[in-house]
Protein backbone atom coordinates (compact mmCIF):
# COMPACT_ATOMS: atom_id res chain seq x y z
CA UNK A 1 -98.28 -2.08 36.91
CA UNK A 2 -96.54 -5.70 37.75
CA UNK A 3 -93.72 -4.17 35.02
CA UNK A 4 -93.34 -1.43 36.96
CA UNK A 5 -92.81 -3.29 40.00
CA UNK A 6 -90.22 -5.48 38.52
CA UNK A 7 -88.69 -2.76 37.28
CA UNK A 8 -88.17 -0.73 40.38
CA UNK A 9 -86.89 -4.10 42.24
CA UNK A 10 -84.52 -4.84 40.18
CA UNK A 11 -83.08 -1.42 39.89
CA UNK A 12 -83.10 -1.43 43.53
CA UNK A 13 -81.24 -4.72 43.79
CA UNK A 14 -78.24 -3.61 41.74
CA UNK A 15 -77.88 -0.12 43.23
CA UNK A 16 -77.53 -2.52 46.98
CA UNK A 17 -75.28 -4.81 45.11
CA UNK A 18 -72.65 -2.03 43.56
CA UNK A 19 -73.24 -0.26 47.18
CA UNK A 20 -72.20 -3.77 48.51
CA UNK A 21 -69.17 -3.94 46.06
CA UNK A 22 -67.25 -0.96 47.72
CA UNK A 23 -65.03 -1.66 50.47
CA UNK A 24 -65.26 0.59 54.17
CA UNK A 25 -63.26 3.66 53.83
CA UNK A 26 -59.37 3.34 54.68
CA UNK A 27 -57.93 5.91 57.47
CA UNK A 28 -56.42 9.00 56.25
CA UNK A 29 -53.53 9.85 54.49
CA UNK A 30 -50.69 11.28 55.66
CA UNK A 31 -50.61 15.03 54.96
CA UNK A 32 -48.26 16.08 52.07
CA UNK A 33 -45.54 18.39 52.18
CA UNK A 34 -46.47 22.13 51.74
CA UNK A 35 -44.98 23.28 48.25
CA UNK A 36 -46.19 25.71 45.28
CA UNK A 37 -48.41 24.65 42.44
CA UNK A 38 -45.74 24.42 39.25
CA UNK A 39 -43.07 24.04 41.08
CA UNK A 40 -40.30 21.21 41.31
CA UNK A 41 -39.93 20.73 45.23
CA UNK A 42 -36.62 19.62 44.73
CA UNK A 43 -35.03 22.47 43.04
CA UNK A 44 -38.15 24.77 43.93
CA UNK A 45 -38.50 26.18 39.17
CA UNK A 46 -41.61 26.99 38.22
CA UNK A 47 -41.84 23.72 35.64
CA UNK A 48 -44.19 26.17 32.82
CA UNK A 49 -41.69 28.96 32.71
CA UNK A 50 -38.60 26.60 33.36
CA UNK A 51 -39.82 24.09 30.05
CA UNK A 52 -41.20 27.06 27.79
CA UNK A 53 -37.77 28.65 27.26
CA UNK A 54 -37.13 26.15 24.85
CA UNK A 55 -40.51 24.31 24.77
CA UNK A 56 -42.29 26.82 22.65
CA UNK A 57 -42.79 27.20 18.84
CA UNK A 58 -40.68 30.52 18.39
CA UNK A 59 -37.63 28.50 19.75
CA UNK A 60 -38.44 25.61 18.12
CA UNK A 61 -38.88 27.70 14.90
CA UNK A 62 -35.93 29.74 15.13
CA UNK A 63 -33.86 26.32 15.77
CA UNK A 64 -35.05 24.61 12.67
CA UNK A 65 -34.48 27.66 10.84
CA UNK A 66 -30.86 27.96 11.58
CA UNK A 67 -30.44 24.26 11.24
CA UNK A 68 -31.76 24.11 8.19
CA UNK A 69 -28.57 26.52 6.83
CA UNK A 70 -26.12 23.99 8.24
CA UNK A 71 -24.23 21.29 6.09
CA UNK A 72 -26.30 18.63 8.23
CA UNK A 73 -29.32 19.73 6.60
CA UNK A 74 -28.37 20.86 2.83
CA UNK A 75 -25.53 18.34 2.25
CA UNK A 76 -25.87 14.91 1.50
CA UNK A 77 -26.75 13.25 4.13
CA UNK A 78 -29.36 10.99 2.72
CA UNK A 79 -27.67 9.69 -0.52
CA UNK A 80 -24.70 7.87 1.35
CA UNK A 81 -27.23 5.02 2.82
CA UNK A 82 -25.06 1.77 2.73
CA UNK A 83 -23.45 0.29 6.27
CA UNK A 84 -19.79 2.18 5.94
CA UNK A 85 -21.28 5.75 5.15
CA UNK A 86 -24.89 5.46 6.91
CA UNK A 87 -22.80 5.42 10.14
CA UNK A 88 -22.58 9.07 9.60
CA UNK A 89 -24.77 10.37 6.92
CA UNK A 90 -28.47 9.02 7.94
CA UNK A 91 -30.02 9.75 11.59
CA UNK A 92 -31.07 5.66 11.64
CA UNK A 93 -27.28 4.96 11.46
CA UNK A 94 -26.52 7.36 13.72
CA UNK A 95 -28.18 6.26 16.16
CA UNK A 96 -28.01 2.72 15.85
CA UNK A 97 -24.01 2.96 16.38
CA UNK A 98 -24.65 4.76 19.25
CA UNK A 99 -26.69 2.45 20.66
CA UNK A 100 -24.76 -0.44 19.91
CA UNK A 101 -21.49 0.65 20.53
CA UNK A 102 -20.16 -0.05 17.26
CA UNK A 103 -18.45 1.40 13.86
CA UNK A 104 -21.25 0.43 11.20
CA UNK A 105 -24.76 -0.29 11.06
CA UNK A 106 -25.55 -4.51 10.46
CA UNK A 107 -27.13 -2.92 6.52
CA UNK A 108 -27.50 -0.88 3.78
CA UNK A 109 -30.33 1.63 4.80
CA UNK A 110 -31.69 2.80 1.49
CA UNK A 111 -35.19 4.42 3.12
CA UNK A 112 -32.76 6.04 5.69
CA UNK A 113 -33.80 9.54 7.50
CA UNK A 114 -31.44 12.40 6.94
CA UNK A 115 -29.74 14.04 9.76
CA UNK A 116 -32.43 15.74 12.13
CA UNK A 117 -33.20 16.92 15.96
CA UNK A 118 -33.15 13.58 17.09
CA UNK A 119 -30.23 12.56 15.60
CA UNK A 120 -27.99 14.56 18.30
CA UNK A 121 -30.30 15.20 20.80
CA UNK A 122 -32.88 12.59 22.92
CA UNK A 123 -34.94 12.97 26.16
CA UNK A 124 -34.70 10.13 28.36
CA UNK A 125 -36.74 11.82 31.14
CA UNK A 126 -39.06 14.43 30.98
CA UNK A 127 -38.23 16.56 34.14
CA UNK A 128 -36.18 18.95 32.10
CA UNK A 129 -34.67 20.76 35.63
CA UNK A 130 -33.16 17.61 36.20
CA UNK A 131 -32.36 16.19 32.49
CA UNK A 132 -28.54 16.15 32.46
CA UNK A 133 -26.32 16.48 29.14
CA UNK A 134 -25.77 12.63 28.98
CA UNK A 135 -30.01 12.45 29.09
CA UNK A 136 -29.87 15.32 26.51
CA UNK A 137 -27.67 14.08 23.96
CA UNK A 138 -27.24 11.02 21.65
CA UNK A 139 -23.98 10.19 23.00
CA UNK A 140 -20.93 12.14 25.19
CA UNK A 141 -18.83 8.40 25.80
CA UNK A 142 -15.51 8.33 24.82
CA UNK A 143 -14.97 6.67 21.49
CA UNK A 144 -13.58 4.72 19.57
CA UNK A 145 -11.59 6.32 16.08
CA UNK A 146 -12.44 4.42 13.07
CA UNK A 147 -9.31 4.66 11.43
CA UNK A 148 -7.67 0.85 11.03
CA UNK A 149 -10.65 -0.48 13.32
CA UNK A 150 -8.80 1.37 16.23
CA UNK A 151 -10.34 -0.06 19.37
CA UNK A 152 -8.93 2.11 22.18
CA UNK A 153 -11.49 5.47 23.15
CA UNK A 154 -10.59 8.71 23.21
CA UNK A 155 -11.94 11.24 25.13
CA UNK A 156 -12.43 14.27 23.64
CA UNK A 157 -14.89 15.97 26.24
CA UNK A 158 -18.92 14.81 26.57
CA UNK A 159 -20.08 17.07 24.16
CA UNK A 160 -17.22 16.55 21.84
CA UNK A 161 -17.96 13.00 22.09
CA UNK A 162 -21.09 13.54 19.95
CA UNK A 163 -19.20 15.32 17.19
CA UNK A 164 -16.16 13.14 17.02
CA UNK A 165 -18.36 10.21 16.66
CA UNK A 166 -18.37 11.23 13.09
CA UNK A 167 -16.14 14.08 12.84
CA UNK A 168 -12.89 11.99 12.26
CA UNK A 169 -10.75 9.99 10.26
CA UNK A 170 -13.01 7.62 7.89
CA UNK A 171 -12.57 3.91 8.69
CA UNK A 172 -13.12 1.35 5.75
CA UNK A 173 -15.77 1.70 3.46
CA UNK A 174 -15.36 -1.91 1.49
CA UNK A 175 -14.13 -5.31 2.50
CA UNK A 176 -14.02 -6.92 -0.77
CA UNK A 177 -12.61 -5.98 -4.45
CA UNK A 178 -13.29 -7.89 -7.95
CA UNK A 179 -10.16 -9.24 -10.06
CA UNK A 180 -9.52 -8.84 -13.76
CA UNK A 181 -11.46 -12.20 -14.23
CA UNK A 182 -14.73 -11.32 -12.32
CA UNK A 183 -13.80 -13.41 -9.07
CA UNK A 184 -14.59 -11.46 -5.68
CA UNK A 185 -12.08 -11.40 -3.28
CA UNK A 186 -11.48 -10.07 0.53
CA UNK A 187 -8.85 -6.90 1.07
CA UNK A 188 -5.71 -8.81 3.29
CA UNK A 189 -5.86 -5.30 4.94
CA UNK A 190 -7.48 -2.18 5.74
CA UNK A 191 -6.74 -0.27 2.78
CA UNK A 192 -5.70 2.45 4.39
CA UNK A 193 -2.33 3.71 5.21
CA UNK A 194 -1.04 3.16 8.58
CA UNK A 195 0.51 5.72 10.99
CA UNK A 196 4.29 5.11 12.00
CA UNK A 197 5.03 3.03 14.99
CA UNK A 198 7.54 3.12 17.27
CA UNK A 199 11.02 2.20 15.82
CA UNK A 200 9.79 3.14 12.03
CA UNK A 201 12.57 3.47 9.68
CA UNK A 202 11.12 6.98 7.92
CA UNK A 203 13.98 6.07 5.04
CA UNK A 204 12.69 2.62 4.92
CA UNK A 205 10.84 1.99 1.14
CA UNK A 206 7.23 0.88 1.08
CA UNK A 207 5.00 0.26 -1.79
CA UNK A 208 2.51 3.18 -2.67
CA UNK A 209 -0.08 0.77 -4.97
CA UNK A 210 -3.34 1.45 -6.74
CA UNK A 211 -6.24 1.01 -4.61
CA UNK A 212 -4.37 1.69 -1.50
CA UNK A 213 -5.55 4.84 -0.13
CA UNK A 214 -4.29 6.95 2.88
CA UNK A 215 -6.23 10.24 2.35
CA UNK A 216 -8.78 10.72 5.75
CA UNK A 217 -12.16 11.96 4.19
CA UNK A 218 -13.43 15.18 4.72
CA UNK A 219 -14.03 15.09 8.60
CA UNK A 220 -10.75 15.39 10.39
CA UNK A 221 -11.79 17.80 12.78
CA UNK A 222 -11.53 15.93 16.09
CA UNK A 223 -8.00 14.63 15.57
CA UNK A 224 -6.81 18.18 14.51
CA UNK A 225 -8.10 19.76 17.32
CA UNK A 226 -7.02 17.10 19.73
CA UNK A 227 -3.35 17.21 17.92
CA UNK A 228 -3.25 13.78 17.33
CA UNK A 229 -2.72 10.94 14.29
CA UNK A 230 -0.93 13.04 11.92
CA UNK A 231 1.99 11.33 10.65
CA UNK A 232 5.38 11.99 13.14
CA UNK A 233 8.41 12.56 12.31
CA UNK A 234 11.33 10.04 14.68
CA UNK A 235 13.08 12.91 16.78
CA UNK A 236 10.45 15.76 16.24
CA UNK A 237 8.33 17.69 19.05
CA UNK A 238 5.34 17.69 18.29
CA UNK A 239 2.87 20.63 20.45
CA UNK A 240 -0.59 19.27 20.61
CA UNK A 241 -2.28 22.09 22.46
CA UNK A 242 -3.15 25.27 21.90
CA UNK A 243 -5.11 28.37 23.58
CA UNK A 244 -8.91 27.23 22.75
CA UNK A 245 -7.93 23.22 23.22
CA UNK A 246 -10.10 23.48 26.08
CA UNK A 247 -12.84 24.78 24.16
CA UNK A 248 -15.95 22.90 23.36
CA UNK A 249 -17.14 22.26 19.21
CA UNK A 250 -20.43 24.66 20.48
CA UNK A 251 -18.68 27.29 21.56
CA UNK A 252 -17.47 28.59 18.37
CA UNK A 253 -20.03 26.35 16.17
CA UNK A 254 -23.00 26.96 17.92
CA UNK A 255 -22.25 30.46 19.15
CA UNK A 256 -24.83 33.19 19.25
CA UNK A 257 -26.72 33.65 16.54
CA UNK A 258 -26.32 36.56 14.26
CA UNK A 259 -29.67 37.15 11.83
CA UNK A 260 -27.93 39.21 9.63
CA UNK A 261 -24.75 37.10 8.71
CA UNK A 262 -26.72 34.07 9.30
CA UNK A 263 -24.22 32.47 11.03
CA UNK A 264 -24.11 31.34 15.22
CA UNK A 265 -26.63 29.10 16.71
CA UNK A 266 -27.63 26.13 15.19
CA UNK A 267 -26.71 26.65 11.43
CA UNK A 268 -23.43 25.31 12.70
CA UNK A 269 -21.77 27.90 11.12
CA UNK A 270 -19.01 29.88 13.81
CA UNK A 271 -20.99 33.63 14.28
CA UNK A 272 -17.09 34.92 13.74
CA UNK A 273 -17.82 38.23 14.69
CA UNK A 274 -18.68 37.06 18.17
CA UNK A 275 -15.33 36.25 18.38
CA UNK A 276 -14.19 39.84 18.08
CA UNK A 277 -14.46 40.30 21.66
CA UNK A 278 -11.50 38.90 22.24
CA UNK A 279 -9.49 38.67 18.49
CA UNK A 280 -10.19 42.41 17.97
CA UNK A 281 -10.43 41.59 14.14
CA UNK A 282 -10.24 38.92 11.66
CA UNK A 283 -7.53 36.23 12.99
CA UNK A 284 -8.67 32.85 10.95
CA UNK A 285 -8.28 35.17 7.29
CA UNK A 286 -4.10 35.35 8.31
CA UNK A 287 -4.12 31.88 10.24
CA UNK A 288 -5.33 30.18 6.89
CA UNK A 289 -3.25 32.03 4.49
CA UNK A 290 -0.14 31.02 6.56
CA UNK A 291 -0.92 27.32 7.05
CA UNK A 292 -2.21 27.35 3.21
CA UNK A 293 0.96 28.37 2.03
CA UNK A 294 2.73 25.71 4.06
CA UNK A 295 0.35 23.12 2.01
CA UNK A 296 1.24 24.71 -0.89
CA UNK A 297 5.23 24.12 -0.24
CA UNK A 298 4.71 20.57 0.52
CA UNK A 299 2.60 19.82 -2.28
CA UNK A 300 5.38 21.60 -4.40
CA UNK A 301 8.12 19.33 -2.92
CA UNK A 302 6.20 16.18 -3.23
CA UNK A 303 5.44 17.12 -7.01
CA UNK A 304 9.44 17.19 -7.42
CA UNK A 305 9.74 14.31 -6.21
CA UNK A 306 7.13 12.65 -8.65
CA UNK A 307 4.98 11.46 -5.75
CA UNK A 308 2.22 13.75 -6.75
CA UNK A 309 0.78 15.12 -9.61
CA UNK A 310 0.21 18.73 -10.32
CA UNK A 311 -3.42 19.60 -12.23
CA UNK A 312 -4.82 23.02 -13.05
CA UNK A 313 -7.92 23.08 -14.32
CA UNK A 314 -9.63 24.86 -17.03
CA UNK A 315 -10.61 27.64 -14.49
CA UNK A 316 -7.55 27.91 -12.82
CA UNK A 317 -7.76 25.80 -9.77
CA UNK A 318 -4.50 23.82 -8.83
CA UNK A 319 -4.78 20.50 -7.00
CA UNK A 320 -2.40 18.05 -6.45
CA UNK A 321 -2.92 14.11 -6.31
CA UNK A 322 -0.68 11.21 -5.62
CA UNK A 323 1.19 9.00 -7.99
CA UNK A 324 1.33 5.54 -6.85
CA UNK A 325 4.26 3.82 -7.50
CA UNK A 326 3.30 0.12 -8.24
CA UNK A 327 -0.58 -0.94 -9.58
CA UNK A 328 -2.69 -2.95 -7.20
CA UNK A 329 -0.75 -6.50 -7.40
CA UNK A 330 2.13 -5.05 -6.82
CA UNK A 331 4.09 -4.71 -9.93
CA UNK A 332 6.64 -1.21 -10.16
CA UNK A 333 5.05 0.61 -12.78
CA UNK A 334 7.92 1.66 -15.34
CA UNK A 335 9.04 5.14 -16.79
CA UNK A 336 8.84 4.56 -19.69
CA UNK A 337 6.33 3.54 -22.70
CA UNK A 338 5.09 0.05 -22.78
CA UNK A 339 2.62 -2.21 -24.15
CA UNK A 340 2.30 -4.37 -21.02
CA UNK A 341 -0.89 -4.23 -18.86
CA UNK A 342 -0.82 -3.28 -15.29
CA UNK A 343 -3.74 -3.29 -12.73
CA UNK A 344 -4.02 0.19 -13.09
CA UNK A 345 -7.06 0.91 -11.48
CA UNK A 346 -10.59 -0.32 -9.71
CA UNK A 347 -13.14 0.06 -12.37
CA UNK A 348 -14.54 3.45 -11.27
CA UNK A 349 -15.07 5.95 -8.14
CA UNK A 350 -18.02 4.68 -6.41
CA UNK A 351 -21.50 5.86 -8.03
CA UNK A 352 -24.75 6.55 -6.26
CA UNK A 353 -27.88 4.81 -7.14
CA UNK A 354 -30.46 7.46 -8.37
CA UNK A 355 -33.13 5.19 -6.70
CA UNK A 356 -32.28 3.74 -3.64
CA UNK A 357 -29.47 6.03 -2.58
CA UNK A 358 -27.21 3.44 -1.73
CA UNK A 359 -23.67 3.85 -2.87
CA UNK A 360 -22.35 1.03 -5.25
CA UNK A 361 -18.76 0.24 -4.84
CA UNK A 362 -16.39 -0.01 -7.99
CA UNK A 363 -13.64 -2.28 -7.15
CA UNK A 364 -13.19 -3.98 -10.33
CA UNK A 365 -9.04 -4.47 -11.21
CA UNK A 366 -9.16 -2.70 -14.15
CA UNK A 367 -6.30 -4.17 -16.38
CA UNK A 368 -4.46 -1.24 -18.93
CA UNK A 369 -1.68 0.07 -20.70
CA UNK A 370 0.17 2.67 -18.41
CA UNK A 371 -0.12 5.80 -19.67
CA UNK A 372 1.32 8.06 -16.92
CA UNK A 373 4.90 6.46 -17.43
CA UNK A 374 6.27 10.22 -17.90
CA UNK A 375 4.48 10.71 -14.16
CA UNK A 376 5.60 7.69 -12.06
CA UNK A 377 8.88 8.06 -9.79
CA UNK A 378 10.21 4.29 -11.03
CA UNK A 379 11.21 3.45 -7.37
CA UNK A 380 9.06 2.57 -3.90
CA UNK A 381 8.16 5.44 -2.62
CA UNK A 382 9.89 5.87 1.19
CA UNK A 383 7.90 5.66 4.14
CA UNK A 384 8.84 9.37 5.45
CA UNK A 385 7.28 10.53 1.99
CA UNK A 386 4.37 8.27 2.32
CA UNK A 387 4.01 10.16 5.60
CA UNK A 388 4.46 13.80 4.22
CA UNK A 389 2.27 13.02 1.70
CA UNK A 390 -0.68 11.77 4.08
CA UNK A 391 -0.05 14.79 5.87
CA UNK A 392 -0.77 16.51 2.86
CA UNK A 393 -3.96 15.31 2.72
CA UNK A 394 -4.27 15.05 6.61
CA UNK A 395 -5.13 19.24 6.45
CA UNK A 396 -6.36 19.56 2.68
CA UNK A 397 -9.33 17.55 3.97
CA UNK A 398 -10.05 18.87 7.23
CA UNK A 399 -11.54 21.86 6.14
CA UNK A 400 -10.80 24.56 8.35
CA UNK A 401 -7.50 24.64 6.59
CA UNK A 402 -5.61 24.31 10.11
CA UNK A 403 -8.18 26.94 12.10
CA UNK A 404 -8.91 23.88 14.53
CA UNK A 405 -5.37 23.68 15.70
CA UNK A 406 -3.01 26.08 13.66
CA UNK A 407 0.16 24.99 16.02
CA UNK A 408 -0.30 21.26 15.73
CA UNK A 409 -0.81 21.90 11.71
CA UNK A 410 2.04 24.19 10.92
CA UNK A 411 4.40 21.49 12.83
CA UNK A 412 3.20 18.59 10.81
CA UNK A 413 3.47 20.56 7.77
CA UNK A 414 6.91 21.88 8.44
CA UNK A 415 8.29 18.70 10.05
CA UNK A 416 7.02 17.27 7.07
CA UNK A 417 8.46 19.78 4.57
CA UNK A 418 12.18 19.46 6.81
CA UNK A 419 12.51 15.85 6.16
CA UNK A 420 11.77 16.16 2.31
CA UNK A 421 14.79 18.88 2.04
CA UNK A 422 16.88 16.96 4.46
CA UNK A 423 16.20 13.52 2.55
């Protein structure tokens, strides 16, 4: 019985002391405005129907579905991990240059991600009615081009931004080469040809050597389109717009989808028969042909000049290649046989490792006999060749074979092709 008394006291006690514990009650609020459950007051959308058009699994589906036909997903973006590729080919890298505001990542990134959703696209809020593209996307700054650690922007358009931070000319991808007796050294320059400056002498001679390259990687897209950093000609127009340079990259790479074709959307792939609206029929098939067969007459002319090299292969493809003119130290590489060495080469094309995924450089001088006397021109090449010859490669590697900006392309090739004949 005493228990129970105890008991009931103390459980008396506490409920007075957590009754004690609670302040008096504070005056009333203000009422709130009037407004309908779901929806933004501000811009008055229903949030659930607003956020489920693309908040739902059958978009989300759909989306990785036709992303997953694009060259994003099936190329290969994960094997090119180290800090001059990862930039571009890994969603870390990506993203950390964004970020940061600069051209490579601090390292090699050998567990790196492969290009995904969140590579392009982030949420820094979640009221989707008021996300705007800038919230939406990685990145729509201007910025900078890689090419010879340019450090002035360019401004190709917010969402153009985002592709032109890695659609463009390909800055350095090694700082240091390895001499013929094993001792590391540091490139004097960018190895990377330069574009003319103002009061270039196009006649004036300039040393083409091994290990110097001027090609532009496969992703010139953003300085075709824009009609810029080709190689000009002193005296020459050149017209750097065209009917769709107002266009954004999405609306012909990200166009509606077509489930047949599998093309549109976001396989990346132009949906071309959307276009047929307004082309009324095939226009890239003819626009390609024609620009090819410019290519085709400036690779011709630089062969007969001994600048490049004509290959056919054993199935019948034709390529041509450039013939540099003096090996990497410098020396004129003669035209005819000898038994002297010349730096003829760095050691190999750069490899990737089968376990890490990191690409390993091969800048070793490699120190041999010459034996493509028969093919060298036995003279400095001049600078207005040097420039035809980038050009050359400036459309050869864009891709679209001149689709992005057929007028600026078919004036570099011809102004290119004109000074060969006239010089």
């Amino acid at each position: 019985m005493k228990s129970l008394i105890r008991l009931l006291t103390i459980s008396a006690f506490a409920a007075f002391m957590f009754t004690a514990c609670e302040g008096p009650m504070g005056p009333a609020g203000k009422d709130g405005a009037n407004g309908t459950n779901g929806k933004d007051g501000l811009n008055g959308q229903d949030a659930n129907s607003f956020c489920v058009k693309c908040h739902n699994t059958a978009n989300w589906t759909a989306k990785e579905a036709q992303y997953q036909l694009s060259k994003h997903f099936t190329g290969n973006t994960s094997a090119r991990n180290t800090k001059y590729c990862a930039r571009c080919h890994t969603s870390d890298g990506f993203q950390e240059i964004t970020a940061q505001n600069k051209y490579v990542v601090s390292n090699d990134i050998p567990n790196a991600v492969r290009i995904t959703c969140k590579t392009c696209h982030q949420h820094s809020v979640f009221d989707f009615a008021e996300d705007t593209m800038a919230q939406i996307l990685r990145t729509t700054t201007p910025i900078p081009l890689n090419y010879n650690g340019n450090t002035t922007t360019t401004d190709f358009g917010p969402i153009n931004n985002l592709c032109a931070t890695c659609h463009q000319i390909r800055g350095v991808t090694s700082v240091n080469w390895t001499d013929s007796l094993g001792v590391i050294k540091t490139f004097n320059q960018l190895p990377f040809f330069p574009f003319n400056k103002a009061g270039q002498d196009d006649k004036a001679d300039v040393k083409f050597q091994v290990g110097v390259n001027f090609s532009v990687h496969d992703g010139n897209q953003s300085n075709l389109f824009t009609g810029i950093n080709a190689y000009e000609y002193a005296g020459v127009n050149y017209v750097r717009t065209w009917k769709h340079s107002a266009n954004d990259c999405i609306d012909c790479h990200m166009n509606e989808y077509n489930a047949t074709t599998k093309r549109g959307g976001h396989s990346l792939w132009p949906n071309e028969e959307a276009c047929a609206a307004c082309h009324g029929g095939d226009k890239i098939t003819p626009t390609q042909a024609l620009i090819d067969a410019k290519r085709i007459e400036l690779a011709e002319l630089l062969t007969t000049r001994k600048v490049f090299k004509k290959t056919t292969s054993t199935a019948g493809v034709v390529s041509y290649s450039a013939v540099p003119s003096h090996d990497f130290y410098g020396t004129l590489f003669p035209t005819t046989e000898t038994t002297t060495k010349f730096a003829t080469a760095l050691a190999s094309n750069p490899t990737v490792s089968p376990t890490t995924g990191l690409v390993i450089p091969g800048n070793k001088v490699t120190m041999a006999v010459d034996k493509d006397f028969a093919t060298r021109i036995g003279r400095p090449w001049k600078y207005g060749e040097m420039g035809a010859a980038y050009n050359y490669g400036y459309i050869n590697s864009e891709l679209s074979m001149g689709v992005h900006n057929p007028v600026y392309a078919l004036k570099v090739l011809q102004s290119s092709i004109d000074w060969l004949k006239a010089n």
